[in-house]
Structures are given as C-alpha cells and as structure tokens.
C-alpha atoms as a PDB file:
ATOM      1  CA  UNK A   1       0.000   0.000   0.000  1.00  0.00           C
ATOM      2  CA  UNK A   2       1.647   3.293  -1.202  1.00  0.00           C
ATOM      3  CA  UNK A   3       0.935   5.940   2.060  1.00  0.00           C
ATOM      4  CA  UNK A   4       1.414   9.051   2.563  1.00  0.00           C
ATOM      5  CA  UNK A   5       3.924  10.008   5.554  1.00  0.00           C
ATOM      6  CA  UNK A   6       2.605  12.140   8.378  1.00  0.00           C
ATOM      7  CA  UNK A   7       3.335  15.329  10.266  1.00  0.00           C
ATOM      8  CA  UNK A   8       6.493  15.114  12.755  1.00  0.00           C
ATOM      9  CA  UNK A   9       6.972  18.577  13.068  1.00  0.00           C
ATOM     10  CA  UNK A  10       6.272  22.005  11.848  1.00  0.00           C
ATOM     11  CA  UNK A  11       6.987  25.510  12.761  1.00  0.00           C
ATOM     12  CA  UNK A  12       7.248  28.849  10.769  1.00  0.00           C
ATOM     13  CA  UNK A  13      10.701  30.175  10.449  1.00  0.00           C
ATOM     14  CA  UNK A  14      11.922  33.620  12.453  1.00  0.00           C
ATOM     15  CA  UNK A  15      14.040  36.271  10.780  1.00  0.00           C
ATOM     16  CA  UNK A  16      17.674  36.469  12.668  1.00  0.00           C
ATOM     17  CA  UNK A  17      21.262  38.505  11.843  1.00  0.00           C
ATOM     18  CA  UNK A  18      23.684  36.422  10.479  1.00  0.00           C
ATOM     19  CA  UNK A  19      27.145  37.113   8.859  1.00  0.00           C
ATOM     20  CA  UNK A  20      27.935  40.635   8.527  1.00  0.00           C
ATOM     21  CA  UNK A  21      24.701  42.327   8.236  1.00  0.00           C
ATOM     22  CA  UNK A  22      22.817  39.652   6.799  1.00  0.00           C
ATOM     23  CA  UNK A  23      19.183  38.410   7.812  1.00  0.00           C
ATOM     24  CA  UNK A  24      18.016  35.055   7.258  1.00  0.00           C
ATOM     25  CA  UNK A  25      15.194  32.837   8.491  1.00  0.00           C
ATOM     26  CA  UNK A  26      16.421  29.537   9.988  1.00  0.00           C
ATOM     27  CA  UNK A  27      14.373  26.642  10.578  1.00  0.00           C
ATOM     28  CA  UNK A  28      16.602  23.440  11.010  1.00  0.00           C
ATOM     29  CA  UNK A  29      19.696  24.316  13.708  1.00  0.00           C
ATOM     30  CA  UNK A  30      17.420  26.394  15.580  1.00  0.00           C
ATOM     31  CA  UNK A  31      16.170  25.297  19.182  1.00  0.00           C
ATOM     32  CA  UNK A  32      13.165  24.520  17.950  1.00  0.00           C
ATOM     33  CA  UNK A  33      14.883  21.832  15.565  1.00  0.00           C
ATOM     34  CA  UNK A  34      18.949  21.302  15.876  1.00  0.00           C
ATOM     35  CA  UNK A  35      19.519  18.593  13.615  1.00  0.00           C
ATOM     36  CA  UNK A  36      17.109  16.492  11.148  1.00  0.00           C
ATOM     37  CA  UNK A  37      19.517  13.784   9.634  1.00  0.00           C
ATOM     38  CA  UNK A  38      21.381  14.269   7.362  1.00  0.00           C
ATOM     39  CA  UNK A  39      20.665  18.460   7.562  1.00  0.00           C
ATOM     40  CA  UNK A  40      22.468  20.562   9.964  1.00  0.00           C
ATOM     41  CA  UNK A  41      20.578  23.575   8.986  1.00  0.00           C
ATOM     42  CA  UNK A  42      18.318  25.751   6.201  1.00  0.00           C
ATOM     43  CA  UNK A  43      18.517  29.583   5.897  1.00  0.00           C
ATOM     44  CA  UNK A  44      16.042  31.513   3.798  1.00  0.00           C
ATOM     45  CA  UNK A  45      17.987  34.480   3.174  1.00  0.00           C
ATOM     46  CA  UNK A  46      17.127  37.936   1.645  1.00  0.00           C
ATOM     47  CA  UNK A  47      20.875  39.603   2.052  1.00  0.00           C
ATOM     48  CA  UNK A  48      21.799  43.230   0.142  1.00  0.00           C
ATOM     49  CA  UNK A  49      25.330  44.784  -0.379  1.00  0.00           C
ATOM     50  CA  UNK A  50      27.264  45.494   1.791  1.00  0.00           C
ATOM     51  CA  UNK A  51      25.739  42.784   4.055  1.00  0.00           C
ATOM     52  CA  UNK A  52      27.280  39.178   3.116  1.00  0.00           C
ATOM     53  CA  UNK A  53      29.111  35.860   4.140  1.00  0.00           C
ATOM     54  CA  UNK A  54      33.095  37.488   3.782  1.00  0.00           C
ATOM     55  CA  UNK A  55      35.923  34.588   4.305  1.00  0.00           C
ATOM     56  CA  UNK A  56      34.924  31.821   6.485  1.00  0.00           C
ATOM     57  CA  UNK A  57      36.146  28.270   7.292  1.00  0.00           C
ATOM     58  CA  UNK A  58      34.158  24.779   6.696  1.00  0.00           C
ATOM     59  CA  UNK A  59      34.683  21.299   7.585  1.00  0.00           C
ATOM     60  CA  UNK A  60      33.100  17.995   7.570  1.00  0.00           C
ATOM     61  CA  UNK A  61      30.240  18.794   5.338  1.00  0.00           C
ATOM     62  CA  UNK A  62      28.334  20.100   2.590  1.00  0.00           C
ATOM     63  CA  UNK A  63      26.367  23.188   1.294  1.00  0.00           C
ATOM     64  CA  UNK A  64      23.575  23.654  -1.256  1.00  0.00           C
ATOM     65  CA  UNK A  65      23.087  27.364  -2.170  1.00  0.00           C
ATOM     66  CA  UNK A  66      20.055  28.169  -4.085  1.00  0.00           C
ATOM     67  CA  UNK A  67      19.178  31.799  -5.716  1.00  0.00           C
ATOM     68  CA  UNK A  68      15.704  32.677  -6.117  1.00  0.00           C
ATOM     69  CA  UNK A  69      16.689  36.012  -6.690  1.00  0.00           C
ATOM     70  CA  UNK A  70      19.562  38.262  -7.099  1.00  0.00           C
ATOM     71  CA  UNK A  71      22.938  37.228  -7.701  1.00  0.00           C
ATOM     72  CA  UNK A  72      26.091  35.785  -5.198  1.00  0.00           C
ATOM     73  CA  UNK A  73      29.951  35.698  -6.381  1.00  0.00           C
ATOM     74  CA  UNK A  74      32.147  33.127  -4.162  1.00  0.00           C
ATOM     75  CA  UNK A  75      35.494  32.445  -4.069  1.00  0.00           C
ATOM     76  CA  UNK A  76      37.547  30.199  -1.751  1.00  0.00           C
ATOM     77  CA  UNK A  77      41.459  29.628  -1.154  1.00  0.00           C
ATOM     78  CA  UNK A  78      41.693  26.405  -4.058  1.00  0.00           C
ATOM     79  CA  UNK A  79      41.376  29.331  -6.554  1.00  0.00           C
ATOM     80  CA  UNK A  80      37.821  28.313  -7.667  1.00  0.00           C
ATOM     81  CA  UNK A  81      35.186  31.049  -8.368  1.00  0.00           C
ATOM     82  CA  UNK A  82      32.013  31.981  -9.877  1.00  0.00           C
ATOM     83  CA  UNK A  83      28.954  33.890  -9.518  1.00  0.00           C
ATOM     84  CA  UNK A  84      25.190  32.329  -8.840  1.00  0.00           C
ATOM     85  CA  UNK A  85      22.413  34.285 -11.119  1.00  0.00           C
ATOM     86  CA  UNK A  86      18.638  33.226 -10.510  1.00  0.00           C
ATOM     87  CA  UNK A  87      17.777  29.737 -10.391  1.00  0.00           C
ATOM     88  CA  UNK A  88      21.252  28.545 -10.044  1.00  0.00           C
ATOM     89  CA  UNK A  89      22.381  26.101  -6.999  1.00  0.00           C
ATOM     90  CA  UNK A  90      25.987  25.511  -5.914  1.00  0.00           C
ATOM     91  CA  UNK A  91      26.713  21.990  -4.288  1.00  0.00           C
ATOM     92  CA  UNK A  92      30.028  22.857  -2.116  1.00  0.00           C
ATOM     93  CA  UNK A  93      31.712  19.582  -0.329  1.00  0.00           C
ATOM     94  CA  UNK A  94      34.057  21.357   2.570  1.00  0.00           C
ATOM     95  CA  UNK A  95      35.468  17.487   3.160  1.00  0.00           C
ATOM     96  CA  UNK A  96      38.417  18.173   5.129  1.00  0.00           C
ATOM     97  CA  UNK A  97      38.660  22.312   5.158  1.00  0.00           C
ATOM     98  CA  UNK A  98      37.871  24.861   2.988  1.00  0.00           C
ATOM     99  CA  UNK A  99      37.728  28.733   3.747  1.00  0.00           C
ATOM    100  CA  UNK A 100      35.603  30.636   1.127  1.00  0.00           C
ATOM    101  CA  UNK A 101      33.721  33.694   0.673  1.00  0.00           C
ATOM    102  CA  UNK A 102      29.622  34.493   0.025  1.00  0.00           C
ATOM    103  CA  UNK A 103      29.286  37.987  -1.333  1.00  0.00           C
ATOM    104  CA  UNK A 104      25.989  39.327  -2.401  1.00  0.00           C
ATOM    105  CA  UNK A 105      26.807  41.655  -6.201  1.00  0.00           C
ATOM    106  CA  UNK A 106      25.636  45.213  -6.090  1.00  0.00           C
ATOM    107  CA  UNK A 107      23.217  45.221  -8.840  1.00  0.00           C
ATOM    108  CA  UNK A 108      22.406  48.079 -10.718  1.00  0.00           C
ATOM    109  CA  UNK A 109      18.416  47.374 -10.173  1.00  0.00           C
ATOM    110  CA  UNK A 110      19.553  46.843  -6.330  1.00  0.00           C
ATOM    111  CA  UNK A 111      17.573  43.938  -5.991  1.00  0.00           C
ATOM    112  CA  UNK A 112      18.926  41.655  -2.689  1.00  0.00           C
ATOM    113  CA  UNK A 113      20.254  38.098  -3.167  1.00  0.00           C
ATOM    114  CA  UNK A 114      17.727  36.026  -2.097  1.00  0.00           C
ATOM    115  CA  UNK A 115      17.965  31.692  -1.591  1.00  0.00           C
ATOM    116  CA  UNK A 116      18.547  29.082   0.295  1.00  0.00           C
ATOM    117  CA  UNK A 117      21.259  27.321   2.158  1.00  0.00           C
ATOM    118  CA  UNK A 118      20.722  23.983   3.530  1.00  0.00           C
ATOM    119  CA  UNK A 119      23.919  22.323   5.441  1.00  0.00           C
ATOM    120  CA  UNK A 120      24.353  18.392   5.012  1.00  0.00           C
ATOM    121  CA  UNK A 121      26.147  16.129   7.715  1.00  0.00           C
ATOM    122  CA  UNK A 122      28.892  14.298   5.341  1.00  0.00           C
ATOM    123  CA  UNK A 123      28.906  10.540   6.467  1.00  0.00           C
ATOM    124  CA  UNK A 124      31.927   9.765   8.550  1.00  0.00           C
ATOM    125  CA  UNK A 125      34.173   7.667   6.393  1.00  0.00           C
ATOM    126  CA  UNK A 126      34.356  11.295   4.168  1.00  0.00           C
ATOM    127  CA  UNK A 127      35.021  13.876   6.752  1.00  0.00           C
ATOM    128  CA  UNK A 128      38.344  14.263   5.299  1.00  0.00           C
ATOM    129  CA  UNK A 129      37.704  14.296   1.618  1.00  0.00           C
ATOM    130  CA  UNK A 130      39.089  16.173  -0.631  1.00  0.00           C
ATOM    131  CA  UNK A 131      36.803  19.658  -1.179  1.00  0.00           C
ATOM    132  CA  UNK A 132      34.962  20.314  -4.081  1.00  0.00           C
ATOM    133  CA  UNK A 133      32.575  22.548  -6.344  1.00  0.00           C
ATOM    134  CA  UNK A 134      29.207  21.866  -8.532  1.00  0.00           C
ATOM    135  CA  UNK A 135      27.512  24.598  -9.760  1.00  0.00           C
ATOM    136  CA  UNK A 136      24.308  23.655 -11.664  1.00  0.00           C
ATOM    137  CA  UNK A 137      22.775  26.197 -13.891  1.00  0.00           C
ATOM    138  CA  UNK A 138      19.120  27.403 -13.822  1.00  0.00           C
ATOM    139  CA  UNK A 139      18.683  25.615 -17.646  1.00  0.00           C
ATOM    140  CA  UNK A 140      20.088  22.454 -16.533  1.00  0.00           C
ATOM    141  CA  UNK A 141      17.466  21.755 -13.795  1.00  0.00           C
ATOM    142  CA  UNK A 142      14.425  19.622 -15.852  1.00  0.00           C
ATOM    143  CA  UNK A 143      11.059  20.792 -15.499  1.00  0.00           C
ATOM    144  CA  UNK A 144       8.095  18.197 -14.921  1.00  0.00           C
ATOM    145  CA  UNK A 145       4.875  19.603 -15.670  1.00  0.00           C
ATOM    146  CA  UNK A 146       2.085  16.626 -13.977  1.00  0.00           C
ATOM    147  CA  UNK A 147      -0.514  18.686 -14.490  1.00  0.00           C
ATOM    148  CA  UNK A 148      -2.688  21.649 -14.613  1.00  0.00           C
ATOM    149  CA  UNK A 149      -1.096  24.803 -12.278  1.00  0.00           C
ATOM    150  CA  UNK A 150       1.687  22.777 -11.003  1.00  0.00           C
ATOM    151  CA  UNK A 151       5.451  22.605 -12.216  1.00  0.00           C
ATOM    152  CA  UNK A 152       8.584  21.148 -10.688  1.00  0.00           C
ATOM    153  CA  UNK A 153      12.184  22.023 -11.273  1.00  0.00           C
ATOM    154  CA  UNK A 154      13.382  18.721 -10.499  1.00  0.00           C
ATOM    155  CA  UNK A 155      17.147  19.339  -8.734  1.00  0.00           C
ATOM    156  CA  UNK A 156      18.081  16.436  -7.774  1.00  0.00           C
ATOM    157  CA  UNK A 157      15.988  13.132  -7.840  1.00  0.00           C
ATOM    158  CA  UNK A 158      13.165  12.066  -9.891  1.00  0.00           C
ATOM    159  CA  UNK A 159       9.199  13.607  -9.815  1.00  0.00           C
ATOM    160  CA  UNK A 160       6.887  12.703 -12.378  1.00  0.00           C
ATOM    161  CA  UNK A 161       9.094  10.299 -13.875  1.00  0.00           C
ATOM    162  CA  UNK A 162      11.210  13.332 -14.861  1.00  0.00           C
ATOM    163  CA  UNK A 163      15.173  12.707 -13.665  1.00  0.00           C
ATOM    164  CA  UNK A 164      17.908  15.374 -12.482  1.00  0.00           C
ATOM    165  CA  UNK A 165      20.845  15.420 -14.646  1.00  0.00           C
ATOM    166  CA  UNK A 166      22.855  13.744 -12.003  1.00  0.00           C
ATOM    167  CA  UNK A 167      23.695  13.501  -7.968  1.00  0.00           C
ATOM    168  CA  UNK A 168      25.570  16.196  -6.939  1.00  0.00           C
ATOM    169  CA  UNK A 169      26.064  15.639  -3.067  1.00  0.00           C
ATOM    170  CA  UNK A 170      28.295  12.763  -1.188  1.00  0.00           C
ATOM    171  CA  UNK A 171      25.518  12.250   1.158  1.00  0.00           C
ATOM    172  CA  UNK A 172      22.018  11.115  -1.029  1.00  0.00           C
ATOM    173  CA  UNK A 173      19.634  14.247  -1.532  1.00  0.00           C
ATOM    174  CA  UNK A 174      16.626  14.863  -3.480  1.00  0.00           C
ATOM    175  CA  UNK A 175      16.185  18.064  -3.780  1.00  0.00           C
ATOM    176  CA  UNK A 176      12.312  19.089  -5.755  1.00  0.00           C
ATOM    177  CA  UNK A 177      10.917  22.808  -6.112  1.00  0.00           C
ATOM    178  CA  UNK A 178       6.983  22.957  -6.504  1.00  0.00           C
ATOM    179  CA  UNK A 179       5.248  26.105  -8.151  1.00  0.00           C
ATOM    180  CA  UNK A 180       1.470  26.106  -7.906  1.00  0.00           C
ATOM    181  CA  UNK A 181       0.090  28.695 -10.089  1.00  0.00           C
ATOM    182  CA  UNK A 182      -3.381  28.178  -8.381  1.00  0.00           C
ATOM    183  CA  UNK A 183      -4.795  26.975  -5.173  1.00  0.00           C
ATOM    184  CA  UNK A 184      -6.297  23.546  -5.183  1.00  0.00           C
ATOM    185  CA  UNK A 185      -3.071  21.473  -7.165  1.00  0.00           C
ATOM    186  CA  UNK A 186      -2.754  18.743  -5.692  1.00  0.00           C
ATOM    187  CA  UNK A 187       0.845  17.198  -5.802  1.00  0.00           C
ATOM    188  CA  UNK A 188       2.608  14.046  -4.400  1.00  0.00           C
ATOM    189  CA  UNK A 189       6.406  13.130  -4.142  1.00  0.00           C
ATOM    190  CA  UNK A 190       7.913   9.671  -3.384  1.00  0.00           C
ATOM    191  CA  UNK A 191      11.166   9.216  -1.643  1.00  0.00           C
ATOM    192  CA  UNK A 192      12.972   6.378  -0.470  1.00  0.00           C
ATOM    193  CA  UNK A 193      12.064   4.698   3.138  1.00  0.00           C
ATOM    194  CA  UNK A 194      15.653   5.433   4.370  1.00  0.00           C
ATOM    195  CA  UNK A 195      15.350   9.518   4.113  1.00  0.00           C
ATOM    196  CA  UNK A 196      14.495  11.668   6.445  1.00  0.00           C
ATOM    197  CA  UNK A 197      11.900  14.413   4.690  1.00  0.00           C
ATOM    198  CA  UNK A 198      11.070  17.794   4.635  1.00  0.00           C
ATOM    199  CA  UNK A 199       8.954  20.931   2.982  1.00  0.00           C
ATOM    200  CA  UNK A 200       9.554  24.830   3.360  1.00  0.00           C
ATOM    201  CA  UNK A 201       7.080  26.944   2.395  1.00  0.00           C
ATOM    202  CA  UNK A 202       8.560  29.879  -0.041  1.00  0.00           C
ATOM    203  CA  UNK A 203       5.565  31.757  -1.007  1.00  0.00           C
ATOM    204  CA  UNK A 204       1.533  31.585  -0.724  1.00  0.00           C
ATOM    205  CA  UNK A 205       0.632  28.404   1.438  1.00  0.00           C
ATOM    206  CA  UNK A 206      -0.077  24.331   0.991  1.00  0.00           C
ATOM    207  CA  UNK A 207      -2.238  22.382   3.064  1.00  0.00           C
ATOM    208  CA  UNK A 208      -1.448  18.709   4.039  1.00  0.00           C
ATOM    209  CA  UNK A 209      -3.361  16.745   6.426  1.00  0.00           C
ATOM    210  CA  UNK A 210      -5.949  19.395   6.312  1.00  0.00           C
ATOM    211  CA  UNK A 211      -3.807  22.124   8.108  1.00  0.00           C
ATOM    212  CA  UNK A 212      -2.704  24.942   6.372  1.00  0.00           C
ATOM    213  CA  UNK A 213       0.875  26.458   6.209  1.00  0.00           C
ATOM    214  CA  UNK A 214       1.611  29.727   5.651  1.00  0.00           C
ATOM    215  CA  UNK A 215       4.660  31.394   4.073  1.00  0.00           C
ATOM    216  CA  UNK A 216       7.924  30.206   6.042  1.00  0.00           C
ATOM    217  CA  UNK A 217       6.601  27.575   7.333  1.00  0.00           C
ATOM    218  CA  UNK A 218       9.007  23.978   8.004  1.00  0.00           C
ATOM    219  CA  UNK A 219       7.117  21.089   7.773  1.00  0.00           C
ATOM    220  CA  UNK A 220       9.041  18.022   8.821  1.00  0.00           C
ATOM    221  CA  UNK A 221       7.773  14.375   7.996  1.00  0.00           C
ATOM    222  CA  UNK A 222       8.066  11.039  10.357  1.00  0.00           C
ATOM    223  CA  UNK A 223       9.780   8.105   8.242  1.00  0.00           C
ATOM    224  CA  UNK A 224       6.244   5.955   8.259  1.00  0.00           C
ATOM    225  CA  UNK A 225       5.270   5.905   4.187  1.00  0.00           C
ATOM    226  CA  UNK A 226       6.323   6.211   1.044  1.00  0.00           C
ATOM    227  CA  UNK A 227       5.188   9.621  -0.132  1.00  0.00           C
ATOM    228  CA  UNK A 228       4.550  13.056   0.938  1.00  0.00           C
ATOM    229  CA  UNK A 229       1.646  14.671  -0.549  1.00  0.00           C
ATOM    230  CA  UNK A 230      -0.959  17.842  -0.502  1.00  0.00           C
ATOM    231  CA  UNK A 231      -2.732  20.819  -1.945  1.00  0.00           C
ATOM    232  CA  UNK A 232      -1.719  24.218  -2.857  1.00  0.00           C
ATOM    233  CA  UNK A 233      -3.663  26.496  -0.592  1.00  0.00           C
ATOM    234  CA  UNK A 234      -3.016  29.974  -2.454  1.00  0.00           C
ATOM    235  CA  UNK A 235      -2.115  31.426  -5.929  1.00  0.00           C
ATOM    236  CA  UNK A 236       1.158  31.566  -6.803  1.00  0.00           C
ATOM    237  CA  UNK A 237       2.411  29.191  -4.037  1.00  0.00           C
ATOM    238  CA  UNK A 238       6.095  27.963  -4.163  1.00  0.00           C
ATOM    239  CA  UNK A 239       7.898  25.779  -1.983  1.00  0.00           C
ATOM    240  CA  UNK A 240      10.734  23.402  -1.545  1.00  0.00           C
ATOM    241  CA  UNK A 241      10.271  19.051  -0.449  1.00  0.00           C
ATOM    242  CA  UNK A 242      14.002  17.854   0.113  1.00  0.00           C
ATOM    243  CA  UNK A 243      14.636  14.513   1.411  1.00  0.00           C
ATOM    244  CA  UNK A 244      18.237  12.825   2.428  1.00  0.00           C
ATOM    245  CA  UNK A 245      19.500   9.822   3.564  1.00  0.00           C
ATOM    246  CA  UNK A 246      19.974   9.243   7.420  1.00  0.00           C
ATOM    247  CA  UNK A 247      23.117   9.377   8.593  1.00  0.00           C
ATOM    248  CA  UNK A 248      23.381   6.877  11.804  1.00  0.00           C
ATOM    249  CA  UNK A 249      26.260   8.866  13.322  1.00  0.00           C
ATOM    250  CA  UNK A 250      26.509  11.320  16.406  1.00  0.00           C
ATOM    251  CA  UNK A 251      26.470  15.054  15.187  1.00  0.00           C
ATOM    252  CA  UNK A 252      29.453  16.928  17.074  1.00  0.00           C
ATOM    253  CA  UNK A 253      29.453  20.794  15.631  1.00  0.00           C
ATOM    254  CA  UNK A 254      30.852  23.785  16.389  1.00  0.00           C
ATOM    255  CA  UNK A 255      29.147  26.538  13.772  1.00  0.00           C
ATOM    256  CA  UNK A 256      30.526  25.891  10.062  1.00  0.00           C
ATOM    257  CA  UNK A 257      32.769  22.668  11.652  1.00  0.00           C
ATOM    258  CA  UNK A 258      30.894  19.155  11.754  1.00  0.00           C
ATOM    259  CA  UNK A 259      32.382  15.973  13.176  1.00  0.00           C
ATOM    260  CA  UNK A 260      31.332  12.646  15.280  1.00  0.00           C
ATOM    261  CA  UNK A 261      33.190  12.899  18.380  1.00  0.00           C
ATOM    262  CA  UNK A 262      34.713  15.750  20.565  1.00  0.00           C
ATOM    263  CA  UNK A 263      38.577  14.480  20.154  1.00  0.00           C
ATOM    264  CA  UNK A 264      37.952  14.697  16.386  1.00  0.00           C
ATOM    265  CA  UNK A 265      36.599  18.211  16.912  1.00  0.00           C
ATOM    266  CA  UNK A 266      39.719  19.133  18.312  1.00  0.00           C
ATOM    267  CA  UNK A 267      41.309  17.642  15.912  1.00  0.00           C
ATOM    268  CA  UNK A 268      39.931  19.909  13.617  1.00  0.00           C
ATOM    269  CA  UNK A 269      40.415  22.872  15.485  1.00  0.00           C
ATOM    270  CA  UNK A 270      44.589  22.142  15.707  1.00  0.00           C
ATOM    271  CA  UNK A 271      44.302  21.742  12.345  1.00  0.00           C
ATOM    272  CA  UNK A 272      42.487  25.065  11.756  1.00  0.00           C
ATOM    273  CA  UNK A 273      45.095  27.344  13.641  1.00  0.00           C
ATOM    274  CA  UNK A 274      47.915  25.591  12.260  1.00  0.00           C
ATOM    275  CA  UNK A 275      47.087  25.421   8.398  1.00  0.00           C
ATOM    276  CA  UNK A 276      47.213  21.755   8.153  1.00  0.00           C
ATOM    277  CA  UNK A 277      45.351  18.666   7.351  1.00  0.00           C
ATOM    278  CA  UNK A 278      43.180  20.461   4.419  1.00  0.00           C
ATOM    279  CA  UNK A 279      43.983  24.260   5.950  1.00  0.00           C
ATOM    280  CA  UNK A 280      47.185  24.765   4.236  1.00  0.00           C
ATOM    281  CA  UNK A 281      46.061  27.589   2.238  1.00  0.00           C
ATOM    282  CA  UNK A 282      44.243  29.357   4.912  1.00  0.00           C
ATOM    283  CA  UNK A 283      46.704  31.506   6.610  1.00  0.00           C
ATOM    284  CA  UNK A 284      47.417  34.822   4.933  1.00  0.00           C
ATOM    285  CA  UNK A 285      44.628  33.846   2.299  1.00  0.00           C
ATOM    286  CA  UNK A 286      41.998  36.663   1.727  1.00  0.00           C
ATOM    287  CA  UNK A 287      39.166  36.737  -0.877  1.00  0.00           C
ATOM    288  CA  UNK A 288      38.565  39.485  -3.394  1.00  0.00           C
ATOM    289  CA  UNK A 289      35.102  39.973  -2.908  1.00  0.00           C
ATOM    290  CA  UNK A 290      35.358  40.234   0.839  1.00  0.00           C
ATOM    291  CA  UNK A 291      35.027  44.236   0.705  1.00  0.00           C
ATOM    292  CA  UNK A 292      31.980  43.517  -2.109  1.00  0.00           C
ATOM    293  CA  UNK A 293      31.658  43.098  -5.698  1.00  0.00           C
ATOM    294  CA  UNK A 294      29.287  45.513  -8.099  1.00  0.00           C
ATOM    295  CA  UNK A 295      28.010  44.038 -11.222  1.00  0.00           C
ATOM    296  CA  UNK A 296      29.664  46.189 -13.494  1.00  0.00           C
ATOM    297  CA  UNK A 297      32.769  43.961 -12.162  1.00  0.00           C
ATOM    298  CA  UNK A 298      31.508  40.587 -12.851  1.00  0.00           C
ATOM    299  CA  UNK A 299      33.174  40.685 -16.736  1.00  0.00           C
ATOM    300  CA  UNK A 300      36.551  40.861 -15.302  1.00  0.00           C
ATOM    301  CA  UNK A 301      36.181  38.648 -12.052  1.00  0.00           C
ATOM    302  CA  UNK A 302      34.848  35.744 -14.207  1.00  0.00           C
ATOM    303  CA  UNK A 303      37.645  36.061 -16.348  1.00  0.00           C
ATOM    304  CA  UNK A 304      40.049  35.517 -13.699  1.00  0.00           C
ATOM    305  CA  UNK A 305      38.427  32.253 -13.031  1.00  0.00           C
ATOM    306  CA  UNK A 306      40.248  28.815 -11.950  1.00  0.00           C
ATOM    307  CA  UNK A 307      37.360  27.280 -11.499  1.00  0.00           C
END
C-alpha cells in the first residue's frame, strides 16, 4: 500500500542577523529543531550589499546554495570562483577544510540576493575528503509539468518520472521545487524509506493533512510511508520538499565545523590554527570579494576564473 507520511513537526521560520549584516530565516539548527539527519541547517535568506558571508572556514560537510533572486559571487582559497544568477544552486563539499567567501553583487536594479542554504552532515568515512565545487545552472534543472497549475524544477531526484541530470552531493539528496500557479493542485512526491523528509514553504501556502501552512513555514515528515503529498492552498504558491538519507552517526558541531566525536573536533580545530590537514592555504589567504563586488565587475572577475 503506497501511504502518505505524516506530520512530525512544523513551525514557521523567524528572521535572525547572520554574517555581517545579513538576515536570514532559519528553521533546522534552531532550538526549535537542531539537527534532522542528514541536515544541519536551512537559511532563507534575503541579504543586500554590503551585508554578506566574507571569508569563512568549513569542515566535515556540505552546502547547497540556491538563488531565487539576485545574484552571489564566491570564491575560496583552491582558486575556484564563480557567480550564482537566478535559479542557479551551488553543491560545495568542505570534506576536510575549505575557507571561502559568500558575497551578495551590487546590482544596478539593487535587488537583494535572495535563496537558500541547507547544510548536510557528510557521512563519517568522508570527513576528510578532498573539497569540491558543482555549480548547476538554472537551464540544466528539468522541469516536470504533472498537471494543470503545477510545475517542478526537479534538482536532484526524480518527480513525475522526470530525472535530475545527475547527484551532486556525497551524502544522497533529493532536492524538488513545486510552483502552484493556483490553489487547489494537488501534488505528491515519493522518496525512499531510508530519508528523512522535509517541505519549506517559499511563497503563498499548501495544506497537508488538512492544516494549512503559511509562508515560512518547516514542515518536517516522520519516516512511516512512502510519499509526501498535498494541496496548494493559495495562488502563486512555491515551496521546496528535500529529502536525504539518514546518517546513523553522532552530530558533534561547532558553527561551520561538523564531526562525530569531541577528540575529532579538536582535531579539527589544531588543524584550523595551524594550516594543516586540508587548511594549508588558509593563513594569509583573503578573498577578493570580501570588501563587495558591483556588477559592473563581474566581466573581469569571471575572467580571472580557476574554477
């Protein structure tokens, strides 16, 4: 029997600084949620120039960045850079260390970046892998389009028998966004029995179980079906259903540093001040776009590119 998995948890997201002079809306690493395996934590941010992410240090896990609106340049010590336009996502493995930098361009328009970030636990055995990049642009997401009002840029997984180009995270995600141009769609999404599941409300409002969530709102799923499923509640509603695999491993962190015990923490840390084991390049290394980046720059950063 194919059923539908049931309310764990829900909650609607509060705005809260983060950065330098950012604001974001955090639902998972919050005290109302710290951990829901294999995430560490989702921010909804709305960030403008000069507010930003300036050089800053992972370790242990992994990062998926997606623009809704706006645009973000990053660069980290390996050289590698880019810039994020609308509807792009960057899949960033820290692995062992990485220091990098999250800058917000100064458009002309001045329209704010806008996205999400959602933080992934990287299973043990690849704590120490070697870091890496995948950016995937906006016209290499698929679209599914079931039915009537509802369309899915399908990021990573399958929905409506419509696949992502390829996996792009270590640790299993799916990754679907929904836009409902009407209220009353009905949609469903299957994931596998061994990930945990959740949905964030981006605009308008769905309804599942009969209760209604508005904007912001985290709705997290118990592991006890097959399928999550619903109706749009609004016009225009948008929202995210990501799934991952669970990760049966203790979850030792210490902000953008993730590990599984304390010693290997510390570890980290020694490794950290010293500029070894992955941190080589750390000392002395500063980012470009620390200070900011306009967009009449973007031409001649790009071309510097190692990436």
């Amino acid at each position: 029997m194919n059923k539908a998995r049931t309310i764990l948890k829900y909650f609607a997201s509060v705005e809260q600084s983060e950065g330098v002079g950012a604001k974001v809306r955090r639902s998972i690493g919050t005290l109302k949620l710290r951990h829901f395996t294999p995430f560490l934590m989702l921010d909804h941010f709305s960030v403008a120039p000069p507010a930003g992410f300036p050089d800053h240090p992972h370790h242990g896990q992994e990062t998926i960045t997606y623009i809704l609106g706006g645009m973000v340049a990053h660069e980290d010590f390996t050289g590698s850079q880019g810039v994020l336009k609308e509807g792009d996502l960057q899949f960033m493995t820290a692995g062992k260390g990485i220091v990098h930098s999250e800058i917000p361009v100064k458009l002309d328009s001045n329209e704010p970046a806008v996205g999400l970030q959602l933080w992934v636990d990287l299973p043990e055995k690849l704590k120490n892998c070697e870091p890496r990049y995948r950016d995937l642009r906006k016209d290499e997401t698929p679209i599914a389009k079931p039915h009537e009002g509802l369309e899915v840029r399908v990021i990573s997984g399958e929905s409506y028998g419509v696949n992502s180009l390829s996996e792009l995270a270590y640790t299993p995600v799916s990754f679907y966004h929904f836009i409902a141009s009407k209220a009353d769609v009905s949609f469903k999404q299957a994931f596998p029995g061994d990930f945990n599941v959740f949905l964030y409300v981006l605009k308008g409002a769905v309804t599942i179980n009969g209760q209604q969530f508005p904007q912001h709102s985290s709705v997290f799923f118990k592991n006890n079906g097959e399928h999550v499923e619903g109706v749009s509640s609004s016009d225009n509603a948008e929202f995210v259903i990501i799934g991952g695999q669970i990760l049966d491993q203790p979850v030792v962190q210490h902000g953008p540093f993730v590990e599984t015990s304390r010693d290997r923490m510390l570890e980290v840390f020694d490794n950290y001040q010293s500029g070894t084991n992955g941190f080589e390049k750390a000392h002395g290394w500063s980012s470009s776009i620390a200070n900011g980046i306009a967009e009449h720059q973007l031409d001649a950063f790009q071309g510097s590119s190692k990436a």
